[in-house]
C-alpha atoms as a PDB file:
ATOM      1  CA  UNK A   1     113.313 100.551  95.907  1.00  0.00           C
ATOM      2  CA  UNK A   2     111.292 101.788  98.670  1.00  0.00           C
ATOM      3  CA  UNK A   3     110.301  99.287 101.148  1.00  0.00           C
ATOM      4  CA  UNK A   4     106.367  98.973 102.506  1.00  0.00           C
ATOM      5  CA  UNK A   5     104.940  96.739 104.839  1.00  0.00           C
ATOM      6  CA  UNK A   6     101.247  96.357 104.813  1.00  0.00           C
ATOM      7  CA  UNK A   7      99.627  94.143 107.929  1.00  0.00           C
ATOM      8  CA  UNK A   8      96.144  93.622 107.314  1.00  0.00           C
ATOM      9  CA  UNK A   9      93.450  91.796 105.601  1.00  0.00           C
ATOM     10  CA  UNK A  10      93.039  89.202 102.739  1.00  0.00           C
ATOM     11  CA  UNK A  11      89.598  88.192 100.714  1.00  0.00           C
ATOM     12  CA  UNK A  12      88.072  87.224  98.001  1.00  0.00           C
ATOM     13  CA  UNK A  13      85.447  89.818  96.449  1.00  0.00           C
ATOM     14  CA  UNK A  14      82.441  88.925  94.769  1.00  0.00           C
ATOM     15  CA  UNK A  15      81.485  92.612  92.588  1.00  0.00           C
ATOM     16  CA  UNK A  16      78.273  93.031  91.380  1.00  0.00           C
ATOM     17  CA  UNK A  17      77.588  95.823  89.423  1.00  0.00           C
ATOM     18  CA  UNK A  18      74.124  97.643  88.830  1.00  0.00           C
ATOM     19  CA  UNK A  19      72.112 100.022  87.525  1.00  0.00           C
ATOM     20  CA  UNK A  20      71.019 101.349  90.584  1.00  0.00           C
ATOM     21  CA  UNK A  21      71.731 100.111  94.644  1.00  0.00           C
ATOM     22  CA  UNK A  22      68.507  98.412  95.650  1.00  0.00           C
ATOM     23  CA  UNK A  23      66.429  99.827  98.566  1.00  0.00           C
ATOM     24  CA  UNK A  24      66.079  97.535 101.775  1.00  0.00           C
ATOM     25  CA  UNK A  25      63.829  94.771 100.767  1.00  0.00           C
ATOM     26  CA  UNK A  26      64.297  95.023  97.392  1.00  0.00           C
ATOM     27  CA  UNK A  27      66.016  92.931  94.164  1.00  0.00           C
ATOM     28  CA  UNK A  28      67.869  94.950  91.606  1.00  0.00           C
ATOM     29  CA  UNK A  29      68.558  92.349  88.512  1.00  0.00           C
ATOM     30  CA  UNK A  30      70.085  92.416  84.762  1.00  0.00           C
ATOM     31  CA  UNK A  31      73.388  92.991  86.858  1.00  0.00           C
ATOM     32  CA  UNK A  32      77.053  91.422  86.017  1.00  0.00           C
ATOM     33  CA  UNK A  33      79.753  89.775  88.506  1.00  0.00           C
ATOM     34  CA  UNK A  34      83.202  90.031  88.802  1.00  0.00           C
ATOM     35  CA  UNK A  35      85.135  87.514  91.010  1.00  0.00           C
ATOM     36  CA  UNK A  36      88.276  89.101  92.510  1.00  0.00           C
ATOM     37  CA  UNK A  37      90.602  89.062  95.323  1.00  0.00           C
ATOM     38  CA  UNK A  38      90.624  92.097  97.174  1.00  0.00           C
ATOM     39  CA  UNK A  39      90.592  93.010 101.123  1.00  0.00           C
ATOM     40  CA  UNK A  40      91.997  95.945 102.452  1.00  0.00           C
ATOM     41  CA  UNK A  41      95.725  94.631 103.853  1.00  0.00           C
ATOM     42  CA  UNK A  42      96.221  92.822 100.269  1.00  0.00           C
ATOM     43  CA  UNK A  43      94.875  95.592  98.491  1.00  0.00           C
ATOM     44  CA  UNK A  44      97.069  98.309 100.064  1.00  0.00           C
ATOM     45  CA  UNK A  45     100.036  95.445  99.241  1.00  0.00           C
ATOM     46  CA  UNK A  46      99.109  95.311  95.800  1.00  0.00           C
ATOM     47  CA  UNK A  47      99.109  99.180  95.251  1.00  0.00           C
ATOM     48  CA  UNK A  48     102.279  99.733  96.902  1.00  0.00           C
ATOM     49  CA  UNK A  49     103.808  97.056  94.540  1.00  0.00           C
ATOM     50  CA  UNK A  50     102.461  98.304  91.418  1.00  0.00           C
ATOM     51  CA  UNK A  51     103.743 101.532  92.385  1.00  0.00           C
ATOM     52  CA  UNK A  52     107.376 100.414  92.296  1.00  0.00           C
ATOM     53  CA  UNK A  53     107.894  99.117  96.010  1.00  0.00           C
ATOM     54  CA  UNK A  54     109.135  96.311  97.457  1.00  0.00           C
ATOM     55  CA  UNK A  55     106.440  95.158  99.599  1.00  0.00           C
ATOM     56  CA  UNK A  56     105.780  92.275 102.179  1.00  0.00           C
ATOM     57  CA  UNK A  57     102.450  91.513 103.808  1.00  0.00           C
ATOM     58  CA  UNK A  58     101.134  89.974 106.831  1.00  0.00           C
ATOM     59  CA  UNK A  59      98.119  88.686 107.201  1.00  0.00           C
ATOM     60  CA  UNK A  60      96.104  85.111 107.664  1.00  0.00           C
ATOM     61  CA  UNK A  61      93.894  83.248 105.191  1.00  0.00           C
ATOM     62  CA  UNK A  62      92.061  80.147 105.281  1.00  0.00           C
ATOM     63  CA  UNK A  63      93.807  76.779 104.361  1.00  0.00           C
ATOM     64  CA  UNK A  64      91.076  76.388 101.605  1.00  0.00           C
ATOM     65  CA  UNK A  65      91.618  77.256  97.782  1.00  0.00           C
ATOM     66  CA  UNK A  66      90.580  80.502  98.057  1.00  0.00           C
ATOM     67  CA  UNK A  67      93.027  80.946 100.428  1.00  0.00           C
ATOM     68  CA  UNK A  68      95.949  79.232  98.265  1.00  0.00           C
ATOM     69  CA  UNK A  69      94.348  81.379  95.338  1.00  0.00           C
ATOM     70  CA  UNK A  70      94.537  84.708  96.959  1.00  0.00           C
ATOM     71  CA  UNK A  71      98.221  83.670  98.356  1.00  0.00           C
ATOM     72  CA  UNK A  72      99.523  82.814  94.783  1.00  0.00           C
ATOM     73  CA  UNK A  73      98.294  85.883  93.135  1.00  0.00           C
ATOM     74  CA  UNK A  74     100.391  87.972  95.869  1.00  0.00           C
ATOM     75  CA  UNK A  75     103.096  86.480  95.215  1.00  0.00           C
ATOM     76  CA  UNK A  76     102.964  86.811  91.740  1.00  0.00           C
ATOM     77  CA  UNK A  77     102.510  90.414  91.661  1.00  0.00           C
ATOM     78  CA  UNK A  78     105.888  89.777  93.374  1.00  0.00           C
ATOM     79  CA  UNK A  79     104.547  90.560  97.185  1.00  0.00           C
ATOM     80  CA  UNK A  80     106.670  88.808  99.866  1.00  0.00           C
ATOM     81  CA  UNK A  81     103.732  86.409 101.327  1.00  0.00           C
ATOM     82  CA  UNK A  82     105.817  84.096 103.747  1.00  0.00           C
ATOM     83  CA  UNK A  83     103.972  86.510 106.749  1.00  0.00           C
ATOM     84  CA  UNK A  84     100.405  85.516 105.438  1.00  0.00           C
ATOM     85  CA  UNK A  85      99.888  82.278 107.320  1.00  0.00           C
ATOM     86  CA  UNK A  86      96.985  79.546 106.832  1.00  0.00           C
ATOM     87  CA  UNK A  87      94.248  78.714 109.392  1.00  0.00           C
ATOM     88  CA  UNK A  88      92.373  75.290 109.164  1.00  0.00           C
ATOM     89  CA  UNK A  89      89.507  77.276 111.403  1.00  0.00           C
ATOM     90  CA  UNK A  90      88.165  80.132 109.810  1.00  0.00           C
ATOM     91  CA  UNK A  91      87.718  80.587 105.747  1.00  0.00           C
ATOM     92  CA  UNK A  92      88.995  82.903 103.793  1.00  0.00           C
ATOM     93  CA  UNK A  93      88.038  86.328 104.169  1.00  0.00           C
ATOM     94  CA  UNK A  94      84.905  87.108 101.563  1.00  0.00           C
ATOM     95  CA  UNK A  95      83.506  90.425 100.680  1.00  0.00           C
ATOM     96  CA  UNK A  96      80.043  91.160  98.953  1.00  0.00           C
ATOM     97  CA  UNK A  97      80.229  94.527  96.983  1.00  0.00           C
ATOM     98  CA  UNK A  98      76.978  96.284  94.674  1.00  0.00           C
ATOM     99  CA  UNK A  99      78.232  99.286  92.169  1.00  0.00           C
ATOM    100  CA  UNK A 100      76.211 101.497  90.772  1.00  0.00           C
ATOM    101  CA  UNK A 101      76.183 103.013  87.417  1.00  0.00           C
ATOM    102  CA  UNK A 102      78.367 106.251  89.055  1.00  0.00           C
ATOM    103  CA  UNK A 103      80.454 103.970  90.991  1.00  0.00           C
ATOM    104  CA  UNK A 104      78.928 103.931  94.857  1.00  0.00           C
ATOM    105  CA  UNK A 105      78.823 101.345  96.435  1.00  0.00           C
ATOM    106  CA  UNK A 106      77.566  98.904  99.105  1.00  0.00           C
ATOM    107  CA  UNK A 107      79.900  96.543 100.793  1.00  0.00           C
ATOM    108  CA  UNK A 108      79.665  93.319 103.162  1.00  0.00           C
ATOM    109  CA  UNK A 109      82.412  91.528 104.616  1.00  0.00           C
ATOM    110  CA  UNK A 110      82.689  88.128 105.866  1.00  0.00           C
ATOM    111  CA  UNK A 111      85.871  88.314 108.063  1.00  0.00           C
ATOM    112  CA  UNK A 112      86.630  85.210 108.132  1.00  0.00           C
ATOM    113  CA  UNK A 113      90.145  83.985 108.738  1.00  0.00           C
ATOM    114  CA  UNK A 114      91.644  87.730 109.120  1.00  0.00           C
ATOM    115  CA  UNK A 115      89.952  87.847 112.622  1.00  0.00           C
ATOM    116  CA  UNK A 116      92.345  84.550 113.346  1.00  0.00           C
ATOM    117  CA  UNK A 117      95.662  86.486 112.982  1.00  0.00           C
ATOM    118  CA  UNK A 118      96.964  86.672 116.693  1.00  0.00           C
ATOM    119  CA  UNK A 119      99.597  89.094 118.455  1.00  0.00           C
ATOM    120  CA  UNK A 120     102.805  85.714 118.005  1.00  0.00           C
ATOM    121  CA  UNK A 121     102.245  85.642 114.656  1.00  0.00           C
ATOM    122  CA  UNK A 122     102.669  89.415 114.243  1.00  0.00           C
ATOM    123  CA  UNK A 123     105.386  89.162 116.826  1.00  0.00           C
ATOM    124  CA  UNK A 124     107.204  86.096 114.982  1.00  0.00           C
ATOM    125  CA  UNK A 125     107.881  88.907 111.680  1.00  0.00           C
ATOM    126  CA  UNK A 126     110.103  91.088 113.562  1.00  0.00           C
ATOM    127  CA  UNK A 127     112.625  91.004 110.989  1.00  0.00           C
ATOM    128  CA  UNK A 128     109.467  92.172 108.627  1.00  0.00           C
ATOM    129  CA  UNK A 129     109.441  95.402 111.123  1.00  0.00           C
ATOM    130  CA  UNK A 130     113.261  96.158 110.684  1.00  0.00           C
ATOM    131  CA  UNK A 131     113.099  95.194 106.940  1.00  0.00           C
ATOM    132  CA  UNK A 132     110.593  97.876 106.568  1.00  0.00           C
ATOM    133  CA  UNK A 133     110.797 101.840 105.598  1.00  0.00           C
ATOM    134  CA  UNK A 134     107.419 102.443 105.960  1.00  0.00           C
ATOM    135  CA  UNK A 135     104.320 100.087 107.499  1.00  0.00           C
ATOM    136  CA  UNK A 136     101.333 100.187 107.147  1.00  0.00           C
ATOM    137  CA  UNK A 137      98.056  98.363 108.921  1.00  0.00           C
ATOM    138  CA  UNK A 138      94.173  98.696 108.988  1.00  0.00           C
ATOM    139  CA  UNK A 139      91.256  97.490 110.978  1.00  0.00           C
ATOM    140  CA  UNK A 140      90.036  94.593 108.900  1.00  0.00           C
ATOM    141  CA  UNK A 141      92.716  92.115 111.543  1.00  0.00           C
ATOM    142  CA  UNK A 142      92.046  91.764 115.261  1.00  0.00           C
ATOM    143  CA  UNK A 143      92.935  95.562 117.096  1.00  0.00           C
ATOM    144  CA  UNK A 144      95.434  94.005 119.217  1.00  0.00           C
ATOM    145  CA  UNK A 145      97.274  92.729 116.170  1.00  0.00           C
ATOM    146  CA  UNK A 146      97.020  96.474 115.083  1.00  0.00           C
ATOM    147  CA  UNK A 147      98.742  97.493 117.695  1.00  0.00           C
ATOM    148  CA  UNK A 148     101.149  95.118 118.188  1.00  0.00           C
ATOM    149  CA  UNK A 149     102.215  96.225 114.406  1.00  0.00           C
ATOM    150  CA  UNK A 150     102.712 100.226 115.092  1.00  0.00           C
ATOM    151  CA  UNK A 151     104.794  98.775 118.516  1.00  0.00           C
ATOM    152  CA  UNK A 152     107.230  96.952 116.570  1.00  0.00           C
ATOM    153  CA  UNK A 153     107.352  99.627 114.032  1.00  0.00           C
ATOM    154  CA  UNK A 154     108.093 102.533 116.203  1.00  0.00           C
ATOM    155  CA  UNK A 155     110.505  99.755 117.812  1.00  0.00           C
ATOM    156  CA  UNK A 156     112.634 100.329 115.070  1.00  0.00           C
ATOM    157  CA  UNK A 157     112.089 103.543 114.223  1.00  0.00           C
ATOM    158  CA  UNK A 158     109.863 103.523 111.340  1.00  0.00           C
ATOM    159  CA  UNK A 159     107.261 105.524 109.462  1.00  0.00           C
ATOM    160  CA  UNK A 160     103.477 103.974 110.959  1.00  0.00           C
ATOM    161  CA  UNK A 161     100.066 104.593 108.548  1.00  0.00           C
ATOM    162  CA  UNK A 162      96.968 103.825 109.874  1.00  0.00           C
ATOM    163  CA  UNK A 163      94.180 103.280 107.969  1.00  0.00           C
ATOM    164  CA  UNK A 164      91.583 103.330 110.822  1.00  0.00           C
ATOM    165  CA  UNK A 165      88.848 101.324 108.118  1.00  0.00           C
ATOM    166  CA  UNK A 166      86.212  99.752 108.760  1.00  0.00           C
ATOM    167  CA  UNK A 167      86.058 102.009 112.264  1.00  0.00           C
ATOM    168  CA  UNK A 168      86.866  99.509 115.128  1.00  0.00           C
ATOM    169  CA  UNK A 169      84.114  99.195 117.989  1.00  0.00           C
ATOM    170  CA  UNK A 170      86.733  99.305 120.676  1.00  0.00           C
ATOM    171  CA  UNK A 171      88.484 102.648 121.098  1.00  0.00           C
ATOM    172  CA  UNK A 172      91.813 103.438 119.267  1.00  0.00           C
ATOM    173  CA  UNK A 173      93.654 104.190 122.353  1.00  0.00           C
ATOM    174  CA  UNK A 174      97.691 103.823 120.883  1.00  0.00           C
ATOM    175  CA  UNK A 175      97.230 107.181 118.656  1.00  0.00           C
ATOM    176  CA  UNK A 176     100.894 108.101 120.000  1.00  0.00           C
ATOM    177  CA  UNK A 177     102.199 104.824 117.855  1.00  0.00           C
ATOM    178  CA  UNK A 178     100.282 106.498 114.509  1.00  0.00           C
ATOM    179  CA  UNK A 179     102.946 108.650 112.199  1.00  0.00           C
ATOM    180  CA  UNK A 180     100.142 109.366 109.522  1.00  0.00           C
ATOM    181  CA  UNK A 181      96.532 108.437 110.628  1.00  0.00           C
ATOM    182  CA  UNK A 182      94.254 108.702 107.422  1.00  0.00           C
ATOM    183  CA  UNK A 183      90.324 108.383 108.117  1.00  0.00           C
ATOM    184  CA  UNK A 184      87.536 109.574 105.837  1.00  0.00           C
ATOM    185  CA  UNK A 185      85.425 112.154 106.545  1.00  0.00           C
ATOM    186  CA  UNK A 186      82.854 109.743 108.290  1.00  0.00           C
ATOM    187  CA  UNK A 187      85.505 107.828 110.254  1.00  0.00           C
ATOM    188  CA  UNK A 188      87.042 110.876 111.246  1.00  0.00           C
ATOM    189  CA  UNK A 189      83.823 112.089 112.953  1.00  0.00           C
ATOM    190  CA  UNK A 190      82.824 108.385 114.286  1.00  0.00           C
ATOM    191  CA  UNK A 191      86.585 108.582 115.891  1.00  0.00           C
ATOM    192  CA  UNK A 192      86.588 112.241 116.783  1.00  0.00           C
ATOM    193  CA  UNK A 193      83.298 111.842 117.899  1.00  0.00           C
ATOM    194  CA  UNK A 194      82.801 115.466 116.278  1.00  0.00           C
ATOM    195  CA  UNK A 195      80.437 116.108 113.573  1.00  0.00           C
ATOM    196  CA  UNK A 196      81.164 120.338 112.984  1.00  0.00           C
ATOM    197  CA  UNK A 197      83.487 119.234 109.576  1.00  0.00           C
ATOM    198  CA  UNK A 198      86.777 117.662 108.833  1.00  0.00           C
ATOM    199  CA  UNK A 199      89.290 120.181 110.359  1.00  0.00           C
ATOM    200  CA  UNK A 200      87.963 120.060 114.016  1.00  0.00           C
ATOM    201  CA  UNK A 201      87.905 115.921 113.796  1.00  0.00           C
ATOM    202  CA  UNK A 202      91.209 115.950 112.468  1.00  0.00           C
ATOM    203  CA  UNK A 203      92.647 118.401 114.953  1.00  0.00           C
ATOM    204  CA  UNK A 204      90.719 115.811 117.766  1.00  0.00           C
ATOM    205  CA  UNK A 205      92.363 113.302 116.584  1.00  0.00           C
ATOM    206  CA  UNK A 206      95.920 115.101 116.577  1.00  0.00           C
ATOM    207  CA  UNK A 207      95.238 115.929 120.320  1.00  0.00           C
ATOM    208  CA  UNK A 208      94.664 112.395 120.873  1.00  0.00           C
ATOM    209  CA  UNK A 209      98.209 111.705 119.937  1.00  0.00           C
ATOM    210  CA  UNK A 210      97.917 110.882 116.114  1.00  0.00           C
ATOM    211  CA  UNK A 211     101.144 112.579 114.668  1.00  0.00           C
ATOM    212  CA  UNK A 212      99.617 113.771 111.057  1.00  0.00           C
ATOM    213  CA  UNK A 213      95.475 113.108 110.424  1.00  0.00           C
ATOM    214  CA  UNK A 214      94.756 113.160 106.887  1.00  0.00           C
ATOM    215  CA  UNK A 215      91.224 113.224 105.968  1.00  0.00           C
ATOM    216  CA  UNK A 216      90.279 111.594 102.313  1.00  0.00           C
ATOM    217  CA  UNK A 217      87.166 113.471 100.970  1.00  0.00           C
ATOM    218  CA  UNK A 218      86.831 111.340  97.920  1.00  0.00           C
ATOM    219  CA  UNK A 219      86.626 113.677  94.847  1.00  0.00           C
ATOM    220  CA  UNK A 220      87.176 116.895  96.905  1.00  0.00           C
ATOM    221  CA  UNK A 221      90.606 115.875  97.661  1.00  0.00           C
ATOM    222  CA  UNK A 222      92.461 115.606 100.653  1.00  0.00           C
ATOM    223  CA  UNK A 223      93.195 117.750 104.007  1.00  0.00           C
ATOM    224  CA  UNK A 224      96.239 117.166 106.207  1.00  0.00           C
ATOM    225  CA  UNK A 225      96.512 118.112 110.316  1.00  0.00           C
ATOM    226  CA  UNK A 226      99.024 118.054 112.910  1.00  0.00           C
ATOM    227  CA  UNK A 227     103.179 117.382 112.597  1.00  0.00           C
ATOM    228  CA  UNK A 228     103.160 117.545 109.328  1.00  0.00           C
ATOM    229  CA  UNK A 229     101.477 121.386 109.063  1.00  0.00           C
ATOM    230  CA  UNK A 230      98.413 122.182 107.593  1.00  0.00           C
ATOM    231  CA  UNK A 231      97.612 121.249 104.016  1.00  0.00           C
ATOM    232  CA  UNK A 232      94.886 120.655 101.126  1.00  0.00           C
ATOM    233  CA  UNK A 233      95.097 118.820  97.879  1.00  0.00           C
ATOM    234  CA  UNK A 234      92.630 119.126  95.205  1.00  0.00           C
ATOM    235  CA  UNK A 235      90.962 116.142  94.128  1.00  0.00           C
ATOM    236  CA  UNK A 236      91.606 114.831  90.478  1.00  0.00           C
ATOM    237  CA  UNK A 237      88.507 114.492  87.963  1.00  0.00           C
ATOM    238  CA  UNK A 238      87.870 111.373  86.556  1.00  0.00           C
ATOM    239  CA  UNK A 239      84.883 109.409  85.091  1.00  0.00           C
ATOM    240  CA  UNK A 240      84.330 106.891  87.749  1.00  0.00           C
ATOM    241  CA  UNK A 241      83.020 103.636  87.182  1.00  0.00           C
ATOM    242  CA  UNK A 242      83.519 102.188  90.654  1.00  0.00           C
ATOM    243  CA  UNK A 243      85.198 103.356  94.132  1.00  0.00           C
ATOM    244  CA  UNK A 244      85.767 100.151  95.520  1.00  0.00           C
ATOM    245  CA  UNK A 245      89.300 100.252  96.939  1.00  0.00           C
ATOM    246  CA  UNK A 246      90.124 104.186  96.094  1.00  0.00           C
ATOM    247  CA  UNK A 247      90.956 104.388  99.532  1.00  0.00           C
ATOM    248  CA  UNK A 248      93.644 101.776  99.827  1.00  0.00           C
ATOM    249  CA  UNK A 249      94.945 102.627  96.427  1.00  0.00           C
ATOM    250  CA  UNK A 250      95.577 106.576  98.494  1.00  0.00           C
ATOM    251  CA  UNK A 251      97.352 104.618 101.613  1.00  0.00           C
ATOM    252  CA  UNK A 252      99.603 102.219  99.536  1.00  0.00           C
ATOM    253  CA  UNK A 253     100.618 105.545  97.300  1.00  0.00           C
ATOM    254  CA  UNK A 254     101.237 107.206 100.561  1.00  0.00           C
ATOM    255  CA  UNK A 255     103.286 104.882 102.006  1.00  0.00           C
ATOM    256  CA  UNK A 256     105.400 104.523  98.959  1.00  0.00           C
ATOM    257  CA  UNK A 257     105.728 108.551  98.642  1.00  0.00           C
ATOM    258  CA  UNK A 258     106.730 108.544 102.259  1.00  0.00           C
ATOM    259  CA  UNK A 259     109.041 106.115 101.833  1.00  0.00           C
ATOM    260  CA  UNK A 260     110.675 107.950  98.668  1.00  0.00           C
ATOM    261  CA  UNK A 261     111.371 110.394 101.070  1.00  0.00           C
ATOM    262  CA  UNK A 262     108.663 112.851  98.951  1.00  0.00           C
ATOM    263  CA  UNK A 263     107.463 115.558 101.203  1.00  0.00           C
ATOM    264  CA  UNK A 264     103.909 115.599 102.303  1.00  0.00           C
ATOM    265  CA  UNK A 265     102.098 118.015  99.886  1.00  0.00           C
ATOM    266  CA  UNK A 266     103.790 115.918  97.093  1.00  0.00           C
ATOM    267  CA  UNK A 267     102.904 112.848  98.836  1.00  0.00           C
ATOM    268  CA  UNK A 268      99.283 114.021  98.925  1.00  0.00           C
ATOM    269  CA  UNK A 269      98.779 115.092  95.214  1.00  0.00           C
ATOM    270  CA  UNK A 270     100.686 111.649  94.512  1.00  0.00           C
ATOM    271  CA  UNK A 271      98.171 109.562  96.226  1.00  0.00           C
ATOM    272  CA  UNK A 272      95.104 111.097  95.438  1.00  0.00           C
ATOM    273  CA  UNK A 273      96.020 110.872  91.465  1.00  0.00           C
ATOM    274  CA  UNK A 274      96.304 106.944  92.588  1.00  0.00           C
ATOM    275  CA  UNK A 275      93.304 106.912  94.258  1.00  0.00           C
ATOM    276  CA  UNK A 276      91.798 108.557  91.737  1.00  0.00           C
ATOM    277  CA  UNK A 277      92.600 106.203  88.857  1.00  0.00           C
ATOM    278  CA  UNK A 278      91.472 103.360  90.754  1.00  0.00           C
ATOM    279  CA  UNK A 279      88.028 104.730  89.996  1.00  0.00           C
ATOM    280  CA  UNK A 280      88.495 104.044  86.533  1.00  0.00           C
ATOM    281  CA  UNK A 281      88.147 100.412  86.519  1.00  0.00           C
ATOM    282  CA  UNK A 282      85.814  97.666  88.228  1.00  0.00           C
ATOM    283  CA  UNK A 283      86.915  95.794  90.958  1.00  0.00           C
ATOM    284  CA  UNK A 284      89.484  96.462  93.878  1.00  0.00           C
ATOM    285  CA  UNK A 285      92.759  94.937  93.011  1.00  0.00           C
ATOM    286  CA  UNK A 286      91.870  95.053  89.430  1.00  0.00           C
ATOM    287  CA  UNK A 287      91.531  98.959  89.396  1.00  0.00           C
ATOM    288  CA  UNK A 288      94.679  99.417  90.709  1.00  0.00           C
ATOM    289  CA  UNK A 289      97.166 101.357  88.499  1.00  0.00           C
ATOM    290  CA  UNK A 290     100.419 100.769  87.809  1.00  0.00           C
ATOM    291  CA  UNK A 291     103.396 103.522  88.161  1.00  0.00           C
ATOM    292  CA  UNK A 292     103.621 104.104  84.359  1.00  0.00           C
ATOM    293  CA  UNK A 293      99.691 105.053  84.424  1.00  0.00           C
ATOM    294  CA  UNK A 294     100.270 107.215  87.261  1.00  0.00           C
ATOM    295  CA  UNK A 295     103.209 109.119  85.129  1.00  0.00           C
ATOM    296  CA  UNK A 296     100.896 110.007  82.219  1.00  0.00           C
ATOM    297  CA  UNK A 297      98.712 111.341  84.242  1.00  0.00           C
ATOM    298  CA  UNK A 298     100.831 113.143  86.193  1.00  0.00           C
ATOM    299  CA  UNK A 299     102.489 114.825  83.627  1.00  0.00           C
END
């Protein structure tokens, strides 16, 4: 089985979905919630699971029963949790999210305990790092802790994603530890600090030290930059319903198509069918499909 380490966040999401988003100032009503768990470390964990890998994630929740809620339902998806640790001093992470009738949405995030993670706790999962074929971290944890997770991956040699979401304010200044860096098109620019289109961020962003940049252009597709050559993938049509977590369903695909030693065009087209599917459904870990949907589709 291929072997994915996601370090990164953990929340609870509270969906509401819409006719329309509201203007500022304004109430939209006749809507309907969905309570999930969601955040983009757990969902990234959950995707790579689903898709047939053996996963562990790191990551900090609150010692409240969300937190206990969100760390049972990891583990029974069968997701190694023992590197998610408790905090009696922040709750757990909480995210707001409005969808539309075609699926956008607005999001607001609480961070909550996944700004308490700290570099020793990252540090103290070392054996995490050489367990590992492929890790993977985002920007929903303290940057430092970021960091400290592509050092001890490229430690031991192994295959570093980035997920460079939500765009830090600090400056992403350890490119060089970044195998596969995959923004979309607006982080790309915010990071490249280029607006003239996705090619001349992503080449930025090479130049910066970023080994591959792969730019996510929701249902255009997907480019690729850098080591890994030059490529496009078309995006895959489906009805969607709601995009919440598309973009972590593409990073845990990627990591386990990376780690199945696929190359990268086939690693692309892999990831955006993933992506794609997790369109289909409401909610973030919800919408995330499992292998044997991926298959059919794929066929």
């Amino acid at each position: 089985m291929p072997r994915v380490l996601v370090v990164g966040s953990a929340n609870v999401d509270f969906t509401v979905a819409l006719e329309r988003l509201p203007e500022p100032g304004e109430t939209v009503t006749e809507g309907t919630l969905l309570v999930a768990r969601g955040g983009k470390g757990a969902n990234q964990a959950v995707a790579a699971r689903r898709l047939g890998a053996e996963v562990r994630l790191m990551g900090c929740v609150g010692d409240d029963p969300s937190g206990r809620e969100v760390r049972a339902a990891l583990a029974e998806e069968g997701i190694g949790v023992e590197g998610v640790v408790a905090t009696p001093q922040a709750a757990t992470g909480t995210a707001l999210i409005l969808v539309d009738r075609a699926g956008r949405n607005q999001i607001g995030v609480a961070p909550g305990a996944n700004r308490a993670l700290t570099v020793a706790q990252v540090e103290a999962r070392a054996e995490d790092f050489a367990w590992a074929e492929v890790v993977v971290a985002s920007c929903e944890i303290p940057l430092d802790c970021v960091t400290a997770a592509l050092a001890l991956a490229r430690r031991h040699r192994r295959t570093t994603i980035l997920n460079p979401a939500p765009v830090p304010r600090a400056p992403l200044d350890r490119l060089d530890l970044v195998d596969y860096l995959t923004p979309n098109a607006g982080e790309a620019a915010r990071l490249s600090g280029l607006t003239a289109g996705e090619e001349a961020a992503a080449d930025a962003l090479v130049t910066r030290g970023a080994g591959t940049v792969i730019v996510t252009l929701g249902e255009a597709g997907v480019l690729s930059r850098g080591r890994g050559g030059s490529h496009r993938a078309a995006g895959v049509r489906v009805q969607a319903v709601d995009t919440t977590a598309a973009g972590d369903a593409f990073n845990g695909a990627l990591a386990v198509a990376l780690a199945e030693r696929r190359d990268l065009p086939s690693a692309l087209r892999f990831a955006n069918t993933v992506a794609a599917l997790a369109c289909t459904k409401r909610g973030a870990q919800p919408s995330l499909p499992t292998r044997a949907e991926v298959d059919r589709v794929a066929r």
